[in-house]
Protein backbone atom coordinates (compact mmCIF):
# COMPACT_ATOMS: atom_id res chain seq x y z
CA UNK A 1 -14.29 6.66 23.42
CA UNK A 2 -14.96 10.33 23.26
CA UNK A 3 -11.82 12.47 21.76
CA UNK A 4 -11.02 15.17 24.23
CA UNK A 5 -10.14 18.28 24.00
CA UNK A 6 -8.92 20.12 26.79
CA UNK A 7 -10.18 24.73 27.04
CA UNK A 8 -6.94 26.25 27.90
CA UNK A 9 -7.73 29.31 30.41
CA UNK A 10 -4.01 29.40 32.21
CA UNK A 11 -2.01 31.84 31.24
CA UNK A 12 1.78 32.99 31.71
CA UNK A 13 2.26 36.12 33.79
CA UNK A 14 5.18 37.18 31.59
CA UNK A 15 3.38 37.23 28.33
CA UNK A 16 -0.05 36.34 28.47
CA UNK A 17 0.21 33.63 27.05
CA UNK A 18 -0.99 29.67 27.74
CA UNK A 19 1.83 27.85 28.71
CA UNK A 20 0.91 24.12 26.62
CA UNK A 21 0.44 24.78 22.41
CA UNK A 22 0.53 28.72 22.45
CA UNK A 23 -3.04 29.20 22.84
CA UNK A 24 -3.51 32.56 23.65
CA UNK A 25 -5.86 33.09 26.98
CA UNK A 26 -9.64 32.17 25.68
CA UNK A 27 -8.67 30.13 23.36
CA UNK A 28 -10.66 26.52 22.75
CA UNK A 29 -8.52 25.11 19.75
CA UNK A 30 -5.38 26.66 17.59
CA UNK A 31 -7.82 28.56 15.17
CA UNK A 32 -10.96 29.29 17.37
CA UNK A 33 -11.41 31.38 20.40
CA UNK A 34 -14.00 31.48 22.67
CA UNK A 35 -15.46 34.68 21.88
CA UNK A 36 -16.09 33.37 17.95
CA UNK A 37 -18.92 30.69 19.05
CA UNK A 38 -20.03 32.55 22.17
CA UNK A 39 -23.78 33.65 23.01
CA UNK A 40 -24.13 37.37 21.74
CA UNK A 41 -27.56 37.98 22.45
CA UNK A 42 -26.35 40.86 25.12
CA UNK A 43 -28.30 39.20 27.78
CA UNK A 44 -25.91 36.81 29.02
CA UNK A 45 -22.09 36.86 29.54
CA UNK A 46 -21.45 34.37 26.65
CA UNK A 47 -19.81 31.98 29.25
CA UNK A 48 -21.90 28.73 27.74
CA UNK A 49 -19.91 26.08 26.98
CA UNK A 50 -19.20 24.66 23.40
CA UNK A 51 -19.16 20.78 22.86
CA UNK A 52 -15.26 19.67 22.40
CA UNK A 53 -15.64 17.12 19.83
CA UNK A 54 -17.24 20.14 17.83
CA UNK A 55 -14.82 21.58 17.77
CA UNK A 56 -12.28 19.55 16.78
CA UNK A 57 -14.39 18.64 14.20
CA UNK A 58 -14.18 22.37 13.27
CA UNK A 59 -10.37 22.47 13.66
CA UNK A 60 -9.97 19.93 11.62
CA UNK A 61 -12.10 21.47 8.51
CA UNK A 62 -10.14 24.59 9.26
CA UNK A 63 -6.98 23.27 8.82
CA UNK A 64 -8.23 21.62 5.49
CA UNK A 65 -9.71 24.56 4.04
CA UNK A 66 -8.36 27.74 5.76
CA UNK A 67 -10.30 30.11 7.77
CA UNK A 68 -13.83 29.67 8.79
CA UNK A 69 -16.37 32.32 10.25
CA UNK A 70 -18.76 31.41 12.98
CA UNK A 71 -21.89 33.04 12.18
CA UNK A 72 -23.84 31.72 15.10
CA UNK A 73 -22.18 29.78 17.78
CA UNK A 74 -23.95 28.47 21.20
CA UNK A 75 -27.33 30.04 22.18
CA UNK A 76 -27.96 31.03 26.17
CA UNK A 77 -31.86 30.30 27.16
CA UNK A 78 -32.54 33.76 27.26
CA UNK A 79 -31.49 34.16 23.06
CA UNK A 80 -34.86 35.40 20.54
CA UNK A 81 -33.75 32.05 18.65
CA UNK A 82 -33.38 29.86 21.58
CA UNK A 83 -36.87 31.37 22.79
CA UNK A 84 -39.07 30.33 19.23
CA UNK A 85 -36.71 27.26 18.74
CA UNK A 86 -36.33 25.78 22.31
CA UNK A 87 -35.18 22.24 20.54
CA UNK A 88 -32.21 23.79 19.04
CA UNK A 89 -28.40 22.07 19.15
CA UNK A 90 -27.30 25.51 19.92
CA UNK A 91 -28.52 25.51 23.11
CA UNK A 92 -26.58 23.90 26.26
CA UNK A 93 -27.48 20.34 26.98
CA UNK A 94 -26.08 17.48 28.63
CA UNK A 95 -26.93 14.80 25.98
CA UNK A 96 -24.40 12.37 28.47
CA UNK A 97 -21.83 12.12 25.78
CA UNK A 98 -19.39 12.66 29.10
CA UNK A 99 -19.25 16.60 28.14
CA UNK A 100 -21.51 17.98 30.45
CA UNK A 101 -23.98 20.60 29.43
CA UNK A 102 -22.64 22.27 26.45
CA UNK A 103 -24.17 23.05 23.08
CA UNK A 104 -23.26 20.95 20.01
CA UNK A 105 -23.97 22.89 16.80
CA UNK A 106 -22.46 26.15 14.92
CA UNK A 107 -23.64 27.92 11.97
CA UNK A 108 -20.94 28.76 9.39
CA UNK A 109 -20.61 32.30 7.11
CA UNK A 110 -20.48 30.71 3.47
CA UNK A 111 -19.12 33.28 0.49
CA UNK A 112 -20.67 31.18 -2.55
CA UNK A 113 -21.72 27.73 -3.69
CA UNK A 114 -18.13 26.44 -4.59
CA UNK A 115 -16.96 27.63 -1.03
CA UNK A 116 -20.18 25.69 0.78
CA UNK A 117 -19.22 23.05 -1.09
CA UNK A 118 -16.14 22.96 0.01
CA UNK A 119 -17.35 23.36 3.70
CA UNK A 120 -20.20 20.05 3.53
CA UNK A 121 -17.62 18.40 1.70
CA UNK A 122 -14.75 18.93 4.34
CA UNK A 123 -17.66 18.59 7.40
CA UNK A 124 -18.62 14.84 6.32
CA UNK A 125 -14.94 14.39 6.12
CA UNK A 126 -14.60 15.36 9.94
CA UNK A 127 -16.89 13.01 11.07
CA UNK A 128 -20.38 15.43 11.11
CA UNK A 129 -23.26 13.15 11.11
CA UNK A 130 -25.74 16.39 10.77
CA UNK A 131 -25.73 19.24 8.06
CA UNK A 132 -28.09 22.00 7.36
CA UNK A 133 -27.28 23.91 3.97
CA UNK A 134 -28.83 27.98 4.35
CA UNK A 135 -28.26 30.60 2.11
CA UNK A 136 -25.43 32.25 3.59
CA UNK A 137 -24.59 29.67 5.78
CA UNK A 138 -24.08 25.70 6.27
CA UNK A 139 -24.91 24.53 9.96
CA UNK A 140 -22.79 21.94 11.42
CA UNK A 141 -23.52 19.82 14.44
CA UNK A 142 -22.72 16.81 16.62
CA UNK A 143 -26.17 16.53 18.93
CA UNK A 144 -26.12 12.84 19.33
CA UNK A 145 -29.54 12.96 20.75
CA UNK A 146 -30.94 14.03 17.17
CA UNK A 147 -31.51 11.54 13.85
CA UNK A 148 -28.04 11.23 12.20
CA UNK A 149 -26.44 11.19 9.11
CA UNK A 150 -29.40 13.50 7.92
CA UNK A 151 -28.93 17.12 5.67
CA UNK A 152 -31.19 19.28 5.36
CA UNK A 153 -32.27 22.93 4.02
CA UNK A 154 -33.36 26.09 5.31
């Protein structure tokens, strides 16, 4: 059974605020807003839709390790990277995993090798079945569709 995960758009006339956890408006989990793994290729709106189990994935590696930076969150169709990689787990799918179309991967800022490390290490530990290790950056994602429990470099 799928965990859920519920976006929290309501907010409180008297202080702009949600009304359930303190999530302010655009918030997705306690630590990550919207805006942080939106599209920002300038083409679109960034209104794509991010898978929930991703991110509690990600909530739970942030709350293990502190804050994270989201390099590269989910891709519209219209994105230069979406356009030469149209296979990507950035991109919006509906992969029936009861989430509707929604994009399943995020790429995450890393400062050194003890800190991405630290990020694989706390990613396998949140249940991610697929890792790619970059430079700069370790990709995390929960695309069901794609060979699991597989890492791989850039």
């Amino acid at each position: 059974m799928p965990r859920k995960l519920k976006i929290l758009y309501k907010r409180n006339k008297k202080n702009k605020r949600n009304t359930k956890k303190g999530y302010y408006m655009g918030s997705i989990t306690r630590n990550f807003s919207h805006s942080e793994v939106a599209c920002k290729c300038g083409k679109c709106k960034g209104n794509s839709r991010i898978s929930q189990d991703l991110m509690l994935s990600l909530q739970t590696m942030r709350d293990s390790l502190g804050p994270l930076y989201i390099n590269s969150g989910v891709r519209c169709s219209r994105h230069p990277e979406s356009i030469s990689r149209p296979t990507s787990s950035h991109i919006p799918k509906d992969i029936d995993d009861l989430q509707g179309k929604c994009g399943h991967a995020v790429d995450v800022k890393v400062e050194n090798s003890r800190h991405k490390f630290k990020i694989i290490d706390a990613a396998l530990k949140a249940g991610i079945r697929r890792i790619g290790v970059g430079t700069n950056f370790v990709h995390i994602d929960n695309d069901i569709t794609k060979p699991q429990a597989v890492m791989w470099t850039y």
